[in-house]
N, C-alpha and C. Protein backbone atom coordinates (compact mmCIF):
# COMPACT_ATOMS: atom_id res chain seq x y z
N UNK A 1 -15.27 -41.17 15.35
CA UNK A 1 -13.83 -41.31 15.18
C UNK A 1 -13.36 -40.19 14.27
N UNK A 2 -12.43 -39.57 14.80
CA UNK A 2 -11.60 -38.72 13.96
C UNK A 2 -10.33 -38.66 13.39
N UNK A 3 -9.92 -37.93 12.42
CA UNK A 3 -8.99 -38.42 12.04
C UNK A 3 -7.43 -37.65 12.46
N UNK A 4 -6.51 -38.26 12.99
CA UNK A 4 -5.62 -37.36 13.46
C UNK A 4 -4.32 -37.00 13.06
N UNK A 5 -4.82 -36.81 11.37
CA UNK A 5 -3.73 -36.60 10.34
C UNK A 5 -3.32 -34.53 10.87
N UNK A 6 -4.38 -34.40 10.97
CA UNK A 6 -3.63 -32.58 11.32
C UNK A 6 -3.01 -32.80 12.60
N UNK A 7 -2.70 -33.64 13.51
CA UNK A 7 -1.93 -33.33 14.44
C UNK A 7 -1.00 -34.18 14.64
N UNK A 8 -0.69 -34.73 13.38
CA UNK A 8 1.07 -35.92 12.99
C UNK A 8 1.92 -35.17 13.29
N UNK A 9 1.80 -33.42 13.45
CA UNK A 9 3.22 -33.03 13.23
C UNK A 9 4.04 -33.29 15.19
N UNK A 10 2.90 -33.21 15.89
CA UNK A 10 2.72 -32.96 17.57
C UNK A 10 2.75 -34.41 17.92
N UNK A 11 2.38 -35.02 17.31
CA UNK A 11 1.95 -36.59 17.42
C UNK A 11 3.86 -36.81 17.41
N UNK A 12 4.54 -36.89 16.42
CA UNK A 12 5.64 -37.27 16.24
C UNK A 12 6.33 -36.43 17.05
N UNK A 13 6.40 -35.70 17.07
CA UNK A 13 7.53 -34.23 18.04
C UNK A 13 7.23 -35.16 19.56
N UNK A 14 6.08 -35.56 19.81
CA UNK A 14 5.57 -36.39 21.25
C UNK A 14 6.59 -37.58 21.75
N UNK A 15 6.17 -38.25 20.20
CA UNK A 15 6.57 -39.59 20.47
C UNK A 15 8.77 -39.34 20.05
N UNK A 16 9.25 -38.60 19.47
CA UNK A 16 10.84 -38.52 19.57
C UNK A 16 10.66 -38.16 20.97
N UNK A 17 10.05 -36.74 21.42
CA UNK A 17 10.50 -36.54 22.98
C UNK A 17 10.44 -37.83 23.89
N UNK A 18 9.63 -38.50 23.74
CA UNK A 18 9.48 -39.45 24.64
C UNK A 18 10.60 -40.86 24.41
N UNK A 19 11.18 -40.91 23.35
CA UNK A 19 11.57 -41.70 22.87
C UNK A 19 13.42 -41.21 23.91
N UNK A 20 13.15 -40.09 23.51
CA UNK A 20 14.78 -39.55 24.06
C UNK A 20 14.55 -39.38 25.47
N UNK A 21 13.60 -38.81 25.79
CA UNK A 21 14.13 -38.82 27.45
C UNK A 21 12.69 -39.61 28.30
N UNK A 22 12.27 -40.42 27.77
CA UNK A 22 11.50 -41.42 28.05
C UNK A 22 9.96 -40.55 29.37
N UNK A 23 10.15 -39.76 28.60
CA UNK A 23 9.12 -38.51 29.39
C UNK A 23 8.57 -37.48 28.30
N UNK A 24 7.38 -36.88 28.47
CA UNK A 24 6.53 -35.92 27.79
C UNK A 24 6.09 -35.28 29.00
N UNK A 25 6.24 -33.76 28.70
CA UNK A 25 5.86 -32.74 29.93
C UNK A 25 4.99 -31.84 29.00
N UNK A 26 3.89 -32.25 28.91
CA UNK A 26 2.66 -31.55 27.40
C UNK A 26 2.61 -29.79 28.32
N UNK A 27 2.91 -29.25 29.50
CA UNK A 27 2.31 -28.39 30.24
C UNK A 27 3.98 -27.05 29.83
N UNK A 28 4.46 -28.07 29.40
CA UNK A 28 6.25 -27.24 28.87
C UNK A 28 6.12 -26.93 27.63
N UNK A 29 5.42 -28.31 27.09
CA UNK A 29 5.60 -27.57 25.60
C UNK A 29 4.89 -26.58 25.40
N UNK A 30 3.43 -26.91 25.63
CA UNK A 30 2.13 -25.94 25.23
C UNK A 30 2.45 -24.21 25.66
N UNK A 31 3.67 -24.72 27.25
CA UNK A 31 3.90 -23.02 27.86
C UNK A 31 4.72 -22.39 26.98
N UNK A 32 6.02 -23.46 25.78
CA UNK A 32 7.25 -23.02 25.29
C UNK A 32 5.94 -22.37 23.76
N UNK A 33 4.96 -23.22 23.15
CA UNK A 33 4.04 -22.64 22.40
C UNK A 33 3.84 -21.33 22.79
N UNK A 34 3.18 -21.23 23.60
CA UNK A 34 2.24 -19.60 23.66
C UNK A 34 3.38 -18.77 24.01
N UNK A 35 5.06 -18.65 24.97
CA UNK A 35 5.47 -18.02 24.75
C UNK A 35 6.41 -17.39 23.79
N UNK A 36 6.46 -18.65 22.35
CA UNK A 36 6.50 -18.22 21.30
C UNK A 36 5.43 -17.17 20.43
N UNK A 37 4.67 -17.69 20.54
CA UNK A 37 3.57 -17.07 19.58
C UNK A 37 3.14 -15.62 20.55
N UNK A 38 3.40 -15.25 21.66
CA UNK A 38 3.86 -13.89 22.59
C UNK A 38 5.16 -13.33 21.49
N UNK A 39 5.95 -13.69 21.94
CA UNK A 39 7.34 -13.34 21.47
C UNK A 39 6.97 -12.93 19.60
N UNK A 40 6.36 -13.55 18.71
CA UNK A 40 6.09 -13.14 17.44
C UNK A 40 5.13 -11.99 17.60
N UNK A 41 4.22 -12.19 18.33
CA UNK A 41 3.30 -10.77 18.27
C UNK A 41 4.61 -9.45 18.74
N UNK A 42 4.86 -9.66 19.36
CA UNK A 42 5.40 -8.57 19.92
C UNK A 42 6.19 -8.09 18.96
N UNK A 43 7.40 -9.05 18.16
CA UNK A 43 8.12 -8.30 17.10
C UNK A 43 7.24 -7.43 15.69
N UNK A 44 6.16 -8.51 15.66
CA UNK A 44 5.35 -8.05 14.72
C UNK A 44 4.82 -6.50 14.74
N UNK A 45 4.54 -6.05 16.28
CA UNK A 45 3.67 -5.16 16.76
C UNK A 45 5.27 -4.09 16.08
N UNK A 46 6.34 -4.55 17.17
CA UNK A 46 7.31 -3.58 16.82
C UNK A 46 7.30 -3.32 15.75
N UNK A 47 7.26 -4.01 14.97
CA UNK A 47 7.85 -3.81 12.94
C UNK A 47 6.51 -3.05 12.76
N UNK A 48 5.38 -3.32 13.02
CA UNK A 48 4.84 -2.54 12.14
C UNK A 48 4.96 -0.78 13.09
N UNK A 49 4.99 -0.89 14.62
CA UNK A 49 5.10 0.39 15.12
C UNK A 49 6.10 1.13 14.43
N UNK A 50 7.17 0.66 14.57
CA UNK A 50 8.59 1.72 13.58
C UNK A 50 8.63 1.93 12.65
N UNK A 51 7.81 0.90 11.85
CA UNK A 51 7.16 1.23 10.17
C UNK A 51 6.05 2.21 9.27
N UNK A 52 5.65 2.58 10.79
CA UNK A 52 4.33 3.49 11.04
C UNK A 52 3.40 2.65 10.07
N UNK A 53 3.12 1.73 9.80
CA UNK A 53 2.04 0.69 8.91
C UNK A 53 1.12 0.37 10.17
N UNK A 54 0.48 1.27 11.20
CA UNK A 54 0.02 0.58 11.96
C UNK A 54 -1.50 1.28 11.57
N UNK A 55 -2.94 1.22 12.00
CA UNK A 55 -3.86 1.97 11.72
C UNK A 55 -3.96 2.82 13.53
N UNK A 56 -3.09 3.12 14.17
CA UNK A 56 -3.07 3.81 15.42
C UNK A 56 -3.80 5.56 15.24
N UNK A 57 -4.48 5.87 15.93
CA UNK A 57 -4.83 7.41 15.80
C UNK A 57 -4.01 8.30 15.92
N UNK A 58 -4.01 9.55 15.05
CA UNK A 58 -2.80 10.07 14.90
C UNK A 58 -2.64 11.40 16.59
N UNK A 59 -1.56 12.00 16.46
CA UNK A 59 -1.01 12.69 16.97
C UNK A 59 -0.34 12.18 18.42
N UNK A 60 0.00 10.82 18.52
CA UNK A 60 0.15 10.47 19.81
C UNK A 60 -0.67 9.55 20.69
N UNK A 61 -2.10 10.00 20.19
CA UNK A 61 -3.24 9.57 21.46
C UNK A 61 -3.10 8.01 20.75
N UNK A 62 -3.43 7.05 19.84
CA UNK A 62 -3.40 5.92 19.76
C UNK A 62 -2.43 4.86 20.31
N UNK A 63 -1.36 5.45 20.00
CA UNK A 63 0.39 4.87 20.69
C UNK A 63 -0.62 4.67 22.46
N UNK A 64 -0.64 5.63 22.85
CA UNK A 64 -0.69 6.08 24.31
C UNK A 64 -1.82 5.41 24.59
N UNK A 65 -3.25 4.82 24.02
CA UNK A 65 -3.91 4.13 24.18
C UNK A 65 -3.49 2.61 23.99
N UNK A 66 -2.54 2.33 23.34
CA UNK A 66 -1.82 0.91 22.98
C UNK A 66 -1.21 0.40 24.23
N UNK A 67 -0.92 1.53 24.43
CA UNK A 67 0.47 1.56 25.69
C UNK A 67 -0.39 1.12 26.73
N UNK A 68 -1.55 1.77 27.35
CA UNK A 68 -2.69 1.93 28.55
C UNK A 68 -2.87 0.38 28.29
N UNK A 69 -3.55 0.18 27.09
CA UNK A 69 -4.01 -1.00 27.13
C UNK A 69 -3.14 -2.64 27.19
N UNK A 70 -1.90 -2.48 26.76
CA UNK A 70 -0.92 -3.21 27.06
C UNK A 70 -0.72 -3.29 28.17
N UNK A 71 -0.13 -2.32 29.37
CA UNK A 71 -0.25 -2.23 31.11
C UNK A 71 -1.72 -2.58 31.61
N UNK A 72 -2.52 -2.84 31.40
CA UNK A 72 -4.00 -2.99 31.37
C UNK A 72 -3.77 -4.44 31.65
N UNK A 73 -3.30 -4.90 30.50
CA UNK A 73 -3.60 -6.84 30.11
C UNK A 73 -2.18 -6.77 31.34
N UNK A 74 -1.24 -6.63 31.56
CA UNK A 74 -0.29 -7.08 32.41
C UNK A 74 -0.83 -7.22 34.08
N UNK A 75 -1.90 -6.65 34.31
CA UNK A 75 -2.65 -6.02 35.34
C UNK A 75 -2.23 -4.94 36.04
N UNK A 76 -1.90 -3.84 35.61
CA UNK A 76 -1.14 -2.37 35.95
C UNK A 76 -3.02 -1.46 35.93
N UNK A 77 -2.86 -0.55 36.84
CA UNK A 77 -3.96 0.25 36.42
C UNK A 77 -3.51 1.75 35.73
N UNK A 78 -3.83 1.67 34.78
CA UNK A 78 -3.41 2.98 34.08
C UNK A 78 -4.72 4.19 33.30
N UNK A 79 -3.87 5.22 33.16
CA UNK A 79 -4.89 6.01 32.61
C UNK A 79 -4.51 7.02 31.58
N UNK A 80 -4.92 7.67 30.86
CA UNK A 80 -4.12 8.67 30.22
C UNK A 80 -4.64 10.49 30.71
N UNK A 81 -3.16 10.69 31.58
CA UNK A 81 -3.27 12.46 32.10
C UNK A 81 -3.87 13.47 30.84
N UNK A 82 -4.30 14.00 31.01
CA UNK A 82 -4.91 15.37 29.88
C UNK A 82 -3.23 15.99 29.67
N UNK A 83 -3.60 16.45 28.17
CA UNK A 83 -2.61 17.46 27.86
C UNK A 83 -2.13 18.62 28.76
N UNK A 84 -3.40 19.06 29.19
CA UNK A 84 -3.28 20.58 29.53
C UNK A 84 -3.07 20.63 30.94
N UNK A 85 -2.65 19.33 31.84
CA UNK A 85 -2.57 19.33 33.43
C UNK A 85 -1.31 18.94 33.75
N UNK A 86 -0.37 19.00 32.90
CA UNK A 86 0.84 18.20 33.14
C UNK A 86 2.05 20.09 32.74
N UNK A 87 2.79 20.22 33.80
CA UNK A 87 4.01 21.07 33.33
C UNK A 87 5.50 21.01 32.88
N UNK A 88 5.38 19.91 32.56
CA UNK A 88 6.61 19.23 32.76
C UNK A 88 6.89 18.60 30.94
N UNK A 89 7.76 17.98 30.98
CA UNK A 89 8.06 17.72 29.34
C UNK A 89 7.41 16.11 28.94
N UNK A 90 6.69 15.72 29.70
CA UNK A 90 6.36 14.34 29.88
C UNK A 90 5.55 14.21 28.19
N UNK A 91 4.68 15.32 27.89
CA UNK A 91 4.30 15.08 26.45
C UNK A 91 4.75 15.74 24.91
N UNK A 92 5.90 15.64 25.35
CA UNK A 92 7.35 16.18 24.34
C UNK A 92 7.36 15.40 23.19
């Protein structure tokens, strides 16, 4: 038996939802959870990107590896072009 004092706060948030609309949809909340805690990373990432407080490698290439790897997790296939094959202003 365990004790389910760390999860009174979910326990109660459960039992008002249910109380008001006589329904619990655990698959809404848990989705409205993670796309909160999405939504905080992301500002976080911003604040520290514009803050330059980030430990990214300098001259560009880290950003551009962040970037790859962000389109990566979305399922995009990406890569990063060489400096020296591109004529155009793309690495301005």
């Amino acid at each position: 038996i365990a004790s389910l004092n760390e999860f009174s706060g979910e326990i109660n948030e459960y039992v008002t939802q249910l109380k008001a609309n006589n329904q619990v949809c655990f698959d809404s909340i848990f989705q409205q959870q993670k796309d909160k805690q999405v939504a905080d990373f992301k500002e976080t990432l911003l604040a520290k990107l514009r803050s330059g407080s980030t430990t990214l490698e300098s001259g560009g290439y880290g950003l551009e590896r962040l970037v790859k790897e962000l389109m990566e997790l979305e399922g995009y296939s990406a890569h990063i072009a060489a400096k020296n094959k591109t004529s155009d202003i793309s690495d301005v």
